[in-house]
Protein backbone atom coordinates (compact mmCIF):
# COMPACT_ATOMS: atom_id res chain seq x y z
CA UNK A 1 28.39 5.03 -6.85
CA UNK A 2 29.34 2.32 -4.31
CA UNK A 3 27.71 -0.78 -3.83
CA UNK A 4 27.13 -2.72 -0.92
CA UNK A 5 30.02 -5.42 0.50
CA UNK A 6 30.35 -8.13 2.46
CA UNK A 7 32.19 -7.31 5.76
CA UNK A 8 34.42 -10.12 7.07
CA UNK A 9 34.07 -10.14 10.81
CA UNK A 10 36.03 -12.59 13.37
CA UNK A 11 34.15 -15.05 15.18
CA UNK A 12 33.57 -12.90 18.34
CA UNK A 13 34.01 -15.92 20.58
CA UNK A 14 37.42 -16.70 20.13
CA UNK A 15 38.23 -12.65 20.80
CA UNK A 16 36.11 -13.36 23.93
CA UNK A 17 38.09 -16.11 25.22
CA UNK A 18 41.41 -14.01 24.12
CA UNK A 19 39.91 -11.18 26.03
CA UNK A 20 39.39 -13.07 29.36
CA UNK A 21 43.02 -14.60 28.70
CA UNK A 22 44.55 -10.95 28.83
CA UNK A 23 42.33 -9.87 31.61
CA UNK A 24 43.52 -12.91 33.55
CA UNK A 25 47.08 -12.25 32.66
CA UNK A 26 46.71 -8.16 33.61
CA UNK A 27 45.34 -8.93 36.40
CA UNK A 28 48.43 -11.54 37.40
CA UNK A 29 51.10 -8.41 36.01
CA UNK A 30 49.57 -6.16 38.60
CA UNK A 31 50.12 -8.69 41.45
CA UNK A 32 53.48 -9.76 40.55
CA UNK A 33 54.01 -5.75 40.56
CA UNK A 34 55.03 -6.23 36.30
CA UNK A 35 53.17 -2.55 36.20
CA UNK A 36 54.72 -2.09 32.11
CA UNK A 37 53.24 -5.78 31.53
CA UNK A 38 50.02 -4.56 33.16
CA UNK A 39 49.31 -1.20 31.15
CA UNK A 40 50.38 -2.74 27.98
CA UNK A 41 47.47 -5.52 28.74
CA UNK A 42 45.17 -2.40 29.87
CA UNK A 43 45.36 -1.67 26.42
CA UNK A 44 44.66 -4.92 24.69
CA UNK A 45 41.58 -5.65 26.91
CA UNK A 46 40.38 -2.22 25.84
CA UNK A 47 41.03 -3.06 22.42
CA UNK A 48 39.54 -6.03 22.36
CA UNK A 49 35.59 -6.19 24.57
CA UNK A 50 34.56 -3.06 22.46
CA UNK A 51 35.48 -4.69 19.18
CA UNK A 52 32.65 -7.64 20.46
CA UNK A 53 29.14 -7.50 18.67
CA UNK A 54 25.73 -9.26 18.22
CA UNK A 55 24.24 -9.52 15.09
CA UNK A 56 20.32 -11.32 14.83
CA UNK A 57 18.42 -12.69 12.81
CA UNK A 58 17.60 -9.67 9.18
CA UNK A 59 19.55 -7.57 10.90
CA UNK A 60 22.94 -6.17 9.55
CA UNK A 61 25.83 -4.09 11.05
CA UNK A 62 26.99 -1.21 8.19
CA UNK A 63 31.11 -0.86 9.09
CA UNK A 64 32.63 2.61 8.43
CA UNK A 65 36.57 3.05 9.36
CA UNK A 66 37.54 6.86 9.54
CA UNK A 67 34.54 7.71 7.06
CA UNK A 68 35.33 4.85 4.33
CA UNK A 69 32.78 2.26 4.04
CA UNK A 70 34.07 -1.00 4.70
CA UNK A 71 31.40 -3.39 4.23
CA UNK A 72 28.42 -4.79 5.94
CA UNK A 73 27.78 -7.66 8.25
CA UNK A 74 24.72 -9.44 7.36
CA UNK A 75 25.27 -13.22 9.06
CA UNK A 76 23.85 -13.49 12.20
CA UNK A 77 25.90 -14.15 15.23
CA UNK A 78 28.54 -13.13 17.78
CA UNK A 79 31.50 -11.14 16.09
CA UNK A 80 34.43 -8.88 16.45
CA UNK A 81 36.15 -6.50 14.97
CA UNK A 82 38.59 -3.36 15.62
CA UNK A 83 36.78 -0.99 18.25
CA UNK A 84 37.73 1.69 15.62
CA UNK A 85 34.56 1.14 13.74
CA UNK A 86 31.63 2.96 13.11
CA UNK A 87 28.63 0.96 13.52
CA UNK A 88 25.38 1.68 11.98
CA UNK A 89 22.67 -1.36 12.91
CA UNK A 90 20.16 -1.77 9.78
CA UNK A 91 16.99 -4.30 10.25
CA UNK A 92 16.47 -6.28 7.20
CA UNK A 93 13.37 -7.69 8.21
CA UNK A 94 9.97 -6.49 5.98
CA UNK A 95 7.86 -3.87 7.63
CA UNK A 96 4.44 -2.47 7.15
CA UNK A 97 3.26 1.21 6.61
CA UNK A 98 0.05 2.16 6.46
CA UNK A 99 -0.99 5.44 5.62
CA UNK A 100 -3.21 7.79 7.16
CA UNK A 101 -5.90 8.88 4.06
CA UNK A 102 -5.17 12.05 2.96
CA UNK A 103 -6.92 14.52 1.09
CA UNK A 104 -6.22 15.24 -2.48
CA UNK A 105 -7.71 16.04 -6.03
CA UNK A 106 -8.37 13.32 -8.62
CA UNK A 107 -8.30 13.74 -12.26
CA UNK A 108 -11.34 15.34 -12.61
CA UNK A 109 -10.50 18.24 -9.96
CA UNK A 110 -12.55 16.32 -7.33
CA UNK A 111 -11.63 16.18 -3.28
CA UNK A 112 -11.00 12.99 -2.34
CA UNK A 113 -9.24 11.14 0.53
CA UNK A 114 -7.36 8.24 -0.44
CA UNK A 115 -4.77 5.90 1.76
CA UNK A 116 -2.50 3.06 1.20
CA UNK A 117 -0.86 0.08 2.58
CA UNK A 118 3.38 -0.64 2.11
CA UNK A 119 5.09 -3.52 2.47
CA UNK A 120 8.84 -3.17 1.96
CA UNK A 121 12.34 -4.11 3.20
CA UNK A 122 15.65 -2.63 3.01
CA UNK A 123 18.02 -4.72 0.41
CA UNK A 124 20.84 -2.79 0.00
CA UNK A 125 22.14 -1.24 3.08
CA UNK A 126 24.88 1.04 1.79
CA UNK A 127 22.34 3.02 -0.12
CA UNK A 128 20.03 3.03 2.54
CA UNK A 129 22.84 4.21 5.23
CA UNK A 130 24.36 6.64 2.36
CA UNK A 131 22.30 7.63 -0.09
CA UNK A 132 19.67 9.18 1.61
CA UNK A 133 19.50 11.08 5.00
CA UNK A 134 17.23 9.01 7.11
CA UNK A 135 16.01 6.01 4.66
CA UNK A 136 12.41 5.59 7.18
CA UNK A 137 11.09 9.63 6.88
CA UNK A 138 12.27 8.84 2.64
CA UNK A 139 9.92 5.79 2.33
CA UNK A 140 6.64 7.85 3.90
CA UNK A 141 7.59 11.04 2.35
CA UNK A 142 8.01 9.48 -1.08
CA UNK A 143 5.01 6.83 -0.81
CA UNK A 144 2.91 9.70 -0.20
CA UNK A 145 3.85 11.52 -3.24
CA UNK A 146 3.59 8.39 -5.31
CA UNK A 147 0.22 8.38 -3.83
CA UNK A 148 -0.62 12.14 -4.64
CA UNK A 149 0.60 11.53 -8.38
CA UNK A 150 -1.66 8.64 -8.77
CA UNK A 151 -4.82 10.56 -7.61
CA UNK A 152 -4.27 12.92 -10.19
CA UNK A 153 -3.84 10.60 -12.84
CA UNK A 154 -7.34 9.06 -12.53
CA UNK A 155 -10.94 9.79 -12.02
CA UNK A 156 -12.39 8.38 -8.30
CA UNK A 157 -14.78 7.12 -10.80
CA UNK A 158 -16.60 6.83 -14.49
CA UNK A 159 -20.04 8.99 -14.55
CA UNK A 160 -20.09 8.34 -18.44
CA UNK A 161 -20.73 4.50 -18.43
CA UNK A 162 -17.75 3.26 -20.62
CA UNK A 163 -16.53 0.47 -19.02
CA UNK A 164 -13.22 0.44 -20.38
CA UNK A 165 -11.94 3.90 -18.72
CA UNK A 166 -9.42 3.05 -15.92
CA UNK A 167 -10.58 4.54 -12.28
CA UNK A 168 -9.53 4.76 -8.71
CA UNK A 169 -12.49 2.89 -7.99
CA UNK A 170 -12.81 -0.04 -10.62
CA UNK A 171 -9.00 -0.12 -11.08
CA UNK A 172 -8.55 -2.79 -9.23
CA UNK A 173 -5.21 -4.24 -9.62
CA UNK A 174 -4.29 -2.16 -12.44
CA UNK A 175 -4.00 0.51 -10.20
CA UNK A 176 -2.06 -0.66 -7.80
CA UNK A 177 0.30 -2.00 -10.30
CA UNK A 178 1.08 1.55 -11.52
CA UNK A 179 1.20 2.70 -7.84
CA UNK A 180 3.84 -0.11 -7.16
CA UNK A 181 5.85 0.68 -9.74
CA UNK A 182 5.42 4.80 -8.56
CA UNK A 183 7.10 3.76 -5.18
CA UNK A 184 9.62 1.55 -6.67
CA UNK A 185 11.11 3.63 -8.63
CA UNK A 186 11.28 6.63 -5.54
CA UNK A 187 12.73 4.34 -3.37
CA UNK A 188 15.20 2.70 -5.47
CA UNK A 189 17.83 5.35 -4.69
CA UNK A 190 17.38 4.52 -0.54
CA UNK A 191 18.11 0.92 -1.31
CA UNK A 192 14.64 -0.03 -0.62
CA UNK A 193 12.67 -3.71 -1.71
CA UNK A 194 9.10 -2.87 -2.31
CA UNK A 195 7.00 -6.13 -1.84
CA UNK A 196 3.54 -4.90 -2.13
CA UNK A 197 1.85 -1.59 -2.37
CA UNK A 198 -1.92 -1.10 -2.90
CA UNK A 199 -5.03 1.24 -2.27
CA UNK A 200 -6.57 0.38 0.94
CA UNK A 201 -8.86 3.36 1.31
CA UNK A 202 -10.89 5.37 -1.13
CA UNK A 203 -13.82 8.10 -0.31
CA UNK A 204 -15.46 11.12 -1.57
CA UNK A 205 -13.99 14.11 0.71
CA UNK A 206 -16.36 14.97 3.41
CA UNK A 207 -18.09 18.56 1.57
CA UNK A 208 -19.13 16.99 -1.55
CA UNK A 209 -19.53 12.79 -0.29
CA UNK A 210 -23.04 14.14 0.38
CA UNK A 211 -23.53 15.24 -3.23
CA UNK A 212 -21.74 12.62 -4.83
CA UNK A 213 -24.10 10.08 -3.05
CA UNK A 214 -27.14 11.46 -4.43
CA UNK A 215 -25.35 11.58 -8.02
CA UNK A 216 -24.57 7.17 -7.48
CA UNK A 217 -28.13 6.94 -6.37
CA UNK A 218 -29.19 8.85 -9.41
CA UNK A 219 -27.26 7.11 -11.74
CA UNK A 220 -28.51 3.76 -10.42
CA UNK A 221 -32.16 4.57 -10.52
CA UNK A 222 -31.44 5.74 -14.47
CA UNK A 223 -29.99 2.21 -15.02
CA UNK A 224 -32.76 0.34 -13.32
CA UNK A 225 -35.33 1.98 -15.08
CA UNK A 226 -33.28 1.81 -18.43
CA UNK A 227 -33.39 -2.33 -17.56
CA UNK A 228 -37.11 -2.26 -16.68
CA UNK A 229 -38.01 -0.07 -20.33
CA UNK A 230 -36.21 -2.50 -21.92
CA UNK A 231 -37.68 -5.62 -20.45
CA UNK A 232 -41.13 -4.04 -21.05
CA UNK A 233 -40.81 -3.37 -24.42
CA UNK A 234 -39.74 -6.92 -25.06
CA UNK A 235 -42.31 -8.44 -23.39
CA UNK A 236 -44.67 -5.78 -25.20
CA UNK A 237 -43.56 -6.94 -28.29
CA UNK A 238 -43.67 -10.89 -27.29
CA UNK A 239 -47.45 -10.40 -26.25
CA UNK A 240 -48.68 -8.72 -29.46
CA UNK A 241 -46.52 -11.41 -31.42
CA UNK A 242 -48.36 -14.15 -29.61
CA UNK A 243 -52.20 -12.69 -29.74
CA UNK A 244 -51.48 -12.14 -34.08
CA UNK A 245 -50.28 -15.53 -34.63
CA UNK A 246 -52.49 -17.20 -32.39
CA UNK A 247 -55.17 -15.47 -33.93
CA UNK A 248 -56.79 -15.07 -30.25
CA UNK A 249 -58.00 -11.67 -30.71
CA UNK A 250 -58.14 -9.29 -33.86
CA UNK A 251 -56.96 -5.71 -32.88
CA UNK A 252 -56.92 -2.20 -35.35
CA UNK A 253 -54.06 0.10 -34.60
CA UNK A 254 -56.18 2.10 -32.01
CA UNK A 255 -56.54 -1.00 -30.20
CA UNK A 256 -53.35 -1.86 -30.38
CA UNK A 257 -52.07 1.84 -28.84
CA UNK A 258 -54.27 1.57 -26.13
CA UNK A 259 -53.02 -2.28 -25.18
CA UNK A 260 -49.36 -1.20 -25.37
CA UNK A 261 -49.74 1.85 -23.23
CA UNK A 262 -51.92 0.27 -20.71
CA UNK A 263 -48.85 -2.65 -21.02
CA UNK A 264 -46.24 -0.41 -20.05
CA UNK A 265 -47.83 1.26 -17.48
CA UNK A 266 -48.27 -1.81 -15.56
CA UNK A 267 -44.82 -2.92 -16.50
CA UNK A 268 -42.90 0.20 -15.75
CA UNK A 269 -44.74 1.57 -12.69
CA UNK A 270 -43.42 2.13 -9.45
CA UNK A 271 -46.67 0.09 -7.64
CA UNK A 272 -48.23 -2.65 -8.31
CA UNK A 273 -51.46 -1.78 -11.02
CA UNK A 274 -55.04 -1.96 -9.33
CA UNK A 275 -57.10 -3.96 -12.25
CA UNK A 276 -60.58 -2.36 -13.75
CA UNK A 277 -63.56 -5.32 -14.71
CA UNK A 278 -65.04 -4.37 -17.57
CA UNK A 279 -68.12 -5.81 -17.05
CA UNK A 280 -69.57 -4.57 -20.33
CA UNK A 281 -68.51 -5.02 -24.08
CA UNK A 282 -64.93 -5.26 -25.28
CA UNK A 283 -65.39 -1.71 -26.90
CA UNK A 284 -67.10 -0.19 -23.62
């Protein structure tokens, strides 16, 4: 496979100035009636404005002569070279796709939509003017099924509590590691520099979002009241630690059922608990 080349153009000015030298001196021929002089000039001048061209700032001019690649002209400027040349204008400058989210199945089989945001650059331009057909439709073709493959390699996210399980969600930059490395390796074969790729939008699909809602809001009211058993039983514990070894109050085992359960019923309820005075005996 070739390679890209530098391209050795001539300083477009000077051919300029030669150009409005011939002109000059067809334009003389033609007066002086030196008609052969004048046609062979014709010629020249002909051969010489179209061979003028502009190249600016990450841009580069691909060369082809009668279907051989010659090279390509990446220094900005004013240049010539022989009007015989193909001329295929490549920006180098680093552009910006972002995706439209599209709908696809993660891991688990679940609809999701899912978008992402591309930063890349063409490097090398013979590949990108060669090797591929049109080197644009390749990078949103293939950066979509980079995308697609990395749905389906995760979960959108971890019902099961381990924290350790890579997701769309929690992936964070892991994720968009993999999917940088996804798209680099597509576009490689277009020539293509891929600066940054990363998720920039994650959702349920609309027919379940509903459902899966209600399933987050589950889960977190199972955690918060996992947290508040916990804390309750502690501070159970801590209470009937204290009263023993302070010695503040002897109680029997029936006692002691009756103070825990009334315990975590003020500690684990929903309201706040409405207090009963006993205004009789301890046992009443």
């Amino acid at each position: 496979m070739k390679e890209e080349k530098k391209f050795n153009a001539a300083s477009g000015y000077l051919f300029l100035l030669l150009g409005f030298l011939v002109a000059t001196a067809m334009v003389f021929s033609f007066i002086n009636e030196v008609f052969w002089l004048g046609a062979i000039l014709i010629v020249v001048t002909f051969l010489i404005l179209p061979g003028l061209m502009v190249v600016n700032p990450n841009e580069s001019m691909v060369m082809v002569l009668f279907g051989a690649y010659r090279g390509t002209v990446k220094t900005n400027g004013f240049w010539w070279a022989l009007p015989f040349y193909v001329r295929k204008k490549i920006s180098l400058r680093a552009r910006n796709f972002d995706s439209e989210p599209i709908k696809v199945n993660d891991k688990n089989g679940n609809p999701i939509k899912i978008g992402l945001v591309l930063v890349w650059k063409v490097d090398n331009t013979y590949k990108a003017a060669f090797d591929v057909d049109n080197y644009e439709h390749f990078v949103l073709v293939q950066s979509d099924a980079a995308l697609r493959k990395l749905a389906g390699l995760y979960p959108y996210d971890n019902w099961e509590g381990h924290d350790d399980k890579l997701t769309l969600r929690s992936g964070g930059e892991e994720v968009n590691d993999e999917l940088e490395r996804e798209i680099r390796e597509r576009l490689n074969i277009a020539g293509i520099n891929v600066i940054e790729a990363r998720i920039n939008y994650i959702a349920y699909a609309e027919e379940i979002a509903g459902a899966m809602l209600r399933r987050q809001q589950a889960t977190a009211v199972v955690a918060a009241r996992f947290k508040i058993v916990e804390g309750a039983v502690s501070m159970v514990e801590m209470a009937l630690e204290q009263l023993s070894e302070k010695g503040i109050i002897e109680l029997d085992e029936e006692k002691k059922a009756a103070m825990v359960s009334n315990l975590m019923v003020v500690l684990c309820g929903d309201k706040d608990a409405n207090p009963v005075i006993n205004a009789g005996t301890l046992h009443q």
